[in-house]
PDB file of N, CA and C in Angstrom:
ATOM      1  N   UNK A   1      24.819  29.889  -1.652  1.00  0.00           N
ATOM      2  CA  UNK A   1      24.027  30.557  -2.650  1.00  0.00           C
ATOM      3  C   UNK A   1      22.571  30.540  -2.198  1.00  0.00           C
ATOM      4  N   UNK A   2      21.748  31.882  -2.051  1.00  0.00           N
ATOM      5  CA  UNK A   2      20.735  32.012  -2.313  1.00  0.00           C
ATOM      6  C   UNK A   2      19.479  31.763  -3.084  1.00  0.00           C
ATOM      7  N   UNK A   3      18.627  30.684  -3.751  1.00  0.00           N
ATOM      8  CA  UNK A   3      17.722  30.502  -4.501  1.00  0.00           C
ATOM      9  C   UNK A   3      16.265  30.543  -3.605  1.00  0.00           C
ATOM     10  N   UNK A   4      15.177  31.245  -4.590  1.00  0.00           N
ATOM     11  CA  UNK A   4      13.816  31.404  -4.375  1.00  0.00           C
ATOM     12  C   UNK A   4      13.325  30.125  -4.853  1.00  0.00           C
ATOM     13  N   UNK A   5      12.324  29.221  -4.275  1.00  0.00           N
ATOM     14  CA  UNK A   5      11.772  28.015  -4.984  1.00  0.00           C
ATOM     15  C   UNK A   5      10.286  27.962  -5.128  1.00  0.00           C
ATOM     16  N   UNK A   6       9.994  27.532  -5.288  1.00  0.00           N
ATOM     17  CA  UNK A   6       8.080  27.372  -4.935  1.00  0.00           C
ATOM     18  C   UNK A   6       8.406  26.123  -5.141  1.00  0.00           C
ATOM     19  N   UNK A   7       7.725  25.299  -3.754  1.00  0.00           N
ATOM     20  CA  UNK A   7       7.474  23.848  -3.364  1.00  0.00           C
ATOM     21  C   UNK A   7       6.058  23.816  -3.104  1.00  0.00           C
ATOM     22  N   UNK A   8       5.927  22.276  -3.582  1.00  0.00           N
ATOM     23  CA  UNK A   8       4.651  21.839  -2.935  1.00  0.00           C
ATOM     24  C   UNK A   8       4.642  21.546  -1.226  1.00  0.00           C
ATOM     25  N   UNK A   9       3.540  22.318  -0.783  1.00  0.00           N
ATOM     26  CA  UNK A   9       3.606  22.122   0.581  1.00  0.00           C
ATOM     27  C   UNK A   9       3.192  20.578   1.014  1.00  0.00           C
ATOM     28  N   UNK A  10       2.946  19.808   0.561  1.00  0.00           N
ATOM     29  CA  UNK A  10       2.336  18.220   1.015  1.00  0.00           C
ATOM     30  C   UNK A  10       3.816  17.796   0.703  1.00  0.00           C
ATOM     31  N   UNK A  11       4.261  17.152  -0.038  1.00  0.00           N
ATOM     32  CA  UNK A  11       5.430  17.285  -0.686  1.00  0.00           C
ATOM     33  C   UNK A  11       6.806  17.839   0.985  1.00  0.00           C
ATOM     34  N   UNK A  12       6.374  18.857   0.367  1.00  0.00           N
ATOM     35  CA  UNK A  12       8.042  18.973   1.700  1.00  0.00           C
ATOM     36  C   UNK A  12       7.229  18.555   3.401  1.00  0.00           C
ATOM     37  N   UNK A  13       6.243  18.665   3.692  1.00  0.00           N
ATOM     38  CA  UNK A  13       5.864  18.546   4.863  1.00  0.00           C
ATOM     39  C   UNK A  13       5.967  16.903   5.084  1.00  0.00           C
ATOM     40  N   UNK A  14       5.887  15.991   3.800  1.00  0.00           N
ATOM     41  CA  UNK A  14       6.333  14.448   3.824  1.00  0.00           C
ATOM     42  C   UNK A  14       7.505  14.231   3.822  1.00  0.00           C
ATOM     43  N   UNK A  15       8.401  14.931   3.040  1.00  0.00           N
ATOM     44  CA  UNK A  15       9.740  15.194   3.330  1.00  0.00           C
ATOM     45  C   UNK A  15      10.521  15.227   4.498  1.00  0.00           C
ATOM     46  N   UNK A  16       9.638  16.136   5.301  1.00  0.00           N
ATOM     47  CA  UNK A  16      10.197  16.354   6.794  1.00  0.00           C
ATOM     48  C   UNK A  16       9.766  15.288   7.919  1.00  0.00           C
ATOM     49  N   UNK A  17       9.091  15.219   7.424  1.00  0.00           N
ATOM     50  CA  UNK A  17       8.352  13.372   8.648  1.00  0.00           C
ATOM     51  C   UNK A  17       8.953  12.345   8.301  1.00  0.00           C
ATOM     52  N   UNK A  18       9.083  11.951   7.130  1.00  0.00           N
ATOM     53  CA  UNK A  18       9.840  10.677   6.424  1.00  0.00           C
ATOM     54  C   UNK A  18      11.532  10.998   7.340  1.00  0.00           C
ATOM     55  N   UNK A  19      12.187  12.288   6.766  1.00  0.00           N
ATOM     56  CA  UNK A  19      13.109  12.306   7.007  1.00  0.00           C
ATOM     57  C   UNK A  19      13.817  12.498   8.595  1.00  0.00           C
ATOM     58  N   UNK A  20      12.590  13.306   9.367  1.00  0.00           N
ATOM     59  CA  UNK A  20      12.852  13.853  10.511  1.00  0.00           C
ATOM     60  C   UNK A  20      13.833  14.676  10.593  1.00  0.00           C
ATOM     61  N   UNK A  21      13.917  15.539   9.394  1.00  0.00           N
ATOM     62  CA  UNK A  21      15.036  16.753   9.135  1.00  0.00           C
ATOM     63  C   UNK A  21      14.082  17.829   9.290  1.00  0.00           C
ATOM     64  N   UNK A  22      14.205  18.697  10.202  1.00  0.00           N
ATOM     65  CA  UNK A  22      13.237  19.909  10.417  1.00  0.00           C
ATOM     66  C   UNK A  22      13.832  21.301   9.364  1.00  0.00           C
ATOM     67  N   UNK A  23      14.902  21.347   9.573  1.00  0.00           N
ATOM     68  CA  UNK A  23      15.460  22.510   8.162  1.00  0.00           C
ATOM     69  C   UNK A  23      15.225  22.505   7.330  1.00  0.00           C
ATOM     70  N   UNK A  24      14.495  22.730   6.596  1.00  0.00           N
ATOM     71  CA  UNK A  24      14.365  23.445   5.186  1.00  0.00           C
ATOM     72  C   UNK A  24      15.771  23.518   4.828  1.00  0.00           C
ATOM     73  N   UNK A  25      16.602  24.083   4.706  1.00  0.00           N
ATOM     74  CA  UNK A  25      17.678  23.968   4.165  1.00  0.00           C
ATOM     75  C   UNK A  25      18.610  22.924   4.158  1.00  0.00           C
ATOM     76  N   UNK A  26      18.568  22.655   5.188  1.00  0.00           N
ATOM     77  CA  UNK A  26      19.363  21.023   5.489  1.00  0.00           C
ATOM     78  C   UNK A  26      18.642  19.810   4.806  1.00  0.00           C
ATOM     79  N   UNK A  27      17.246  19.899   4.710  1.00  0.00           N
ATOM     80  CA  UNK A  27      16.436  19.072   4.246  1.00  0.00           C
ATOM     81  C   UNK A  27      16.543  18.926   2.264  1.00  0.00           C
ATOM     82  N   UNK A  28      16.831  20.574   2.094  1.00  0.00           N
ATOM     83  CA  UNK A  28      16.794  20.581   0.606  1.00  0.00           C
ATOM     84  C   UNK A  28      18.279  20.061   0.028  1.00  0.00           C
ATOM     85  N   UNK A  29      18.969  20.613   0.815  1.00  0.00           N
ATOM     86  CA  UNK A  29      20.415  19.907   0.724  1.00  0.00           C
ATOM     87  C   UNK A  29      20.656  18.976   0.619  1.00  0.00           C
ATOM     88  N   UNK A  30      20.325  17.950   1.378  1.00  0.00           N
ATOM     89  CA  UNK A  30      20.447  16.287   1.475  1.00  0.00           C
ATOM     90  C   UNK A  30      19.388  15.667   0.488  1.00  0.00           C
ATOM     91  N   UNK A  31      18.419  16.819  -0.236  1.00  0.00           N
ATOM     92  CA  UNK A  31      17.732  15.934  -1.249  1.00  0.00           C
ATOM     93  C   UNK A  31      18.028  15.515  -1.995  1.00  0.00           C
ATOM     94  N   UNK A  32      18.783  17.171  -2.594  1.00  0.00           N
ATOM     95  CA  UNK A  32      19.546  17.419  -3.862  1.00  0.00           C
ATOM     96  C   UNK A  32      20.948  16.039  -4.318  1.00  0.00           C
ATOM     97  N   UNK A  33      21.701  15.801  -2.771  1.00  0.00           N
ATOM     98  CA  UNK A  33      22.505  15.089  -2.426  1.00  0.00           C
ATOM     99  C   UNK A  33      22.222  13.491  -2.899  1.00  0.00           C
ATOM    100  N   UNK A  34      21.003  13.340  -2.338  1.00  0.00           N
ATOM    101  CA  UNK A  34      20.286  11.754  -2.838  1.00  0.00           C
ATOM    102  C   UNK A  34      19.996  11.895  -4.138  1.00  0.00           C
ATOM    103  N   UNK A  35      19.564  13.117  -4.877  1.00  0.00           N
ATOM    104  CA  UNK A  35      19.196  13.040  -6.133  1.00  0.00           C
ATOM    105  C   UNK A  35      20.404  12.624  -7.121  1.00  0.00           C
ATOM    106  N   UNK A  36      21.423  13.609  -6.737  1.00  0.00           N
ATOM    107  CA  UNK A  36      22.929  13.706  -7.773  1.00  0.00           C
ATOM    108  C   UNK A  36      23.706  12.024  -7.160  1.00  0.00           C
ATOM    109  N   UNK A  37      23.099  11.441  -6.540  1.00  0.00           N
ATOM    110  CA  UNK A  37      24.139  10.207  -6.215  1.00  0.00           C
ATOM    111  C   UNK A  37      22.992   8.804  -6.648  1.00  0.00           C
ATOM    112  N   UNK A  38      21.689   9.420  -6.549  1.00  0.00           N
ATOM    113  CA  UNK A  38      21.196   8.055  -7.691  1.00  0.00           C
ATOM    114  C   UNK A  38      21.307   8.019  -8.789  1.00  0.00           C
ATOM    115  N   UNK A  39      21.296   9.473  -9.326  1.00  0.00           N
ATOM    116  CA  UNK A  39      21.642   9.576 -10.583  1.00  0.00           C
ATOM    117  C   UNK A  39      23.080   9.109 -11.064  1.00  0.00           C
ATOM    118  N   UNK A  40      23.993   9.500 -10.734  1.00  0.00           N
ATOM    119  CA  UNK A  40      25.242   9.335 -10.644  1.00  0.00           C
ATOM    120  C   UNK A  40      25.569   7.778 -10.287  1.00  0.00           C
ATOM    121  N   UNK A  41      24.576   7.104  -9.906  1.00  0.00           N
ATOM    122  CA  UNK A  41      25.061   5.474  -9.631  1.00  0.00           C
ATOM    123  C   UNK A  41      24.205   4.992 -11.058  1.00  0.00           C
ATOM    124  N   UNK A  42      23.226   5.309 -11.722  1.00  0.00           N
ATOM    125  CA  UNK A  42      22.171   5.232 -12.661  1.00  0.00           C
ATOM    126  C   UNK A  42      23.342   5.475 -14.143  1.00  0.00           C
ATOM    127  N   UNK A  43      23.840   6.106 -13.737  1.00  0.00           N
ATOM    128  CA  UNK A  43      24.846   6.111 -14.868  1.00  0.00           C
ATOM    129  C   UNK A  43      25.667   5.408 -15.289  1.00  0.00           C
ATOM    130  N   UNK A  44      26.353   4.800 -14.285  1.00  0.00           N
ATOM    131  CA  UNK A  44      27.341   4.231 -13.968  1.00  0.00           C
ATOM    132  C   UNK A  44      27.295   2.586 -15.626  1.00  0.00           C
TER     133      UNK A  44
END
């Protein structure tokens, strides 16, 4: 699926150094991924 976002550029450019994930897409993917599985342990 296709989505338009507006990001903060400081923000994803820390994203990508922290992570050393250069994709944008791969990068937003695996965020989303950490997000739904802390949450998901936060529940628990």
């Amino acid at each position: 699926m296709r989505t338009t976002v507006t990001l903060d550029d400081d923000l994803l450019r820390q994203a990508e150094q922290l992570s050393g994930i250069p994709e944008r897409s791969r990068l937003l993917r695996e965020a989303l991924q950490a997000l739904v599985a802390r949450e998901s342990a936060r529940r628990l």
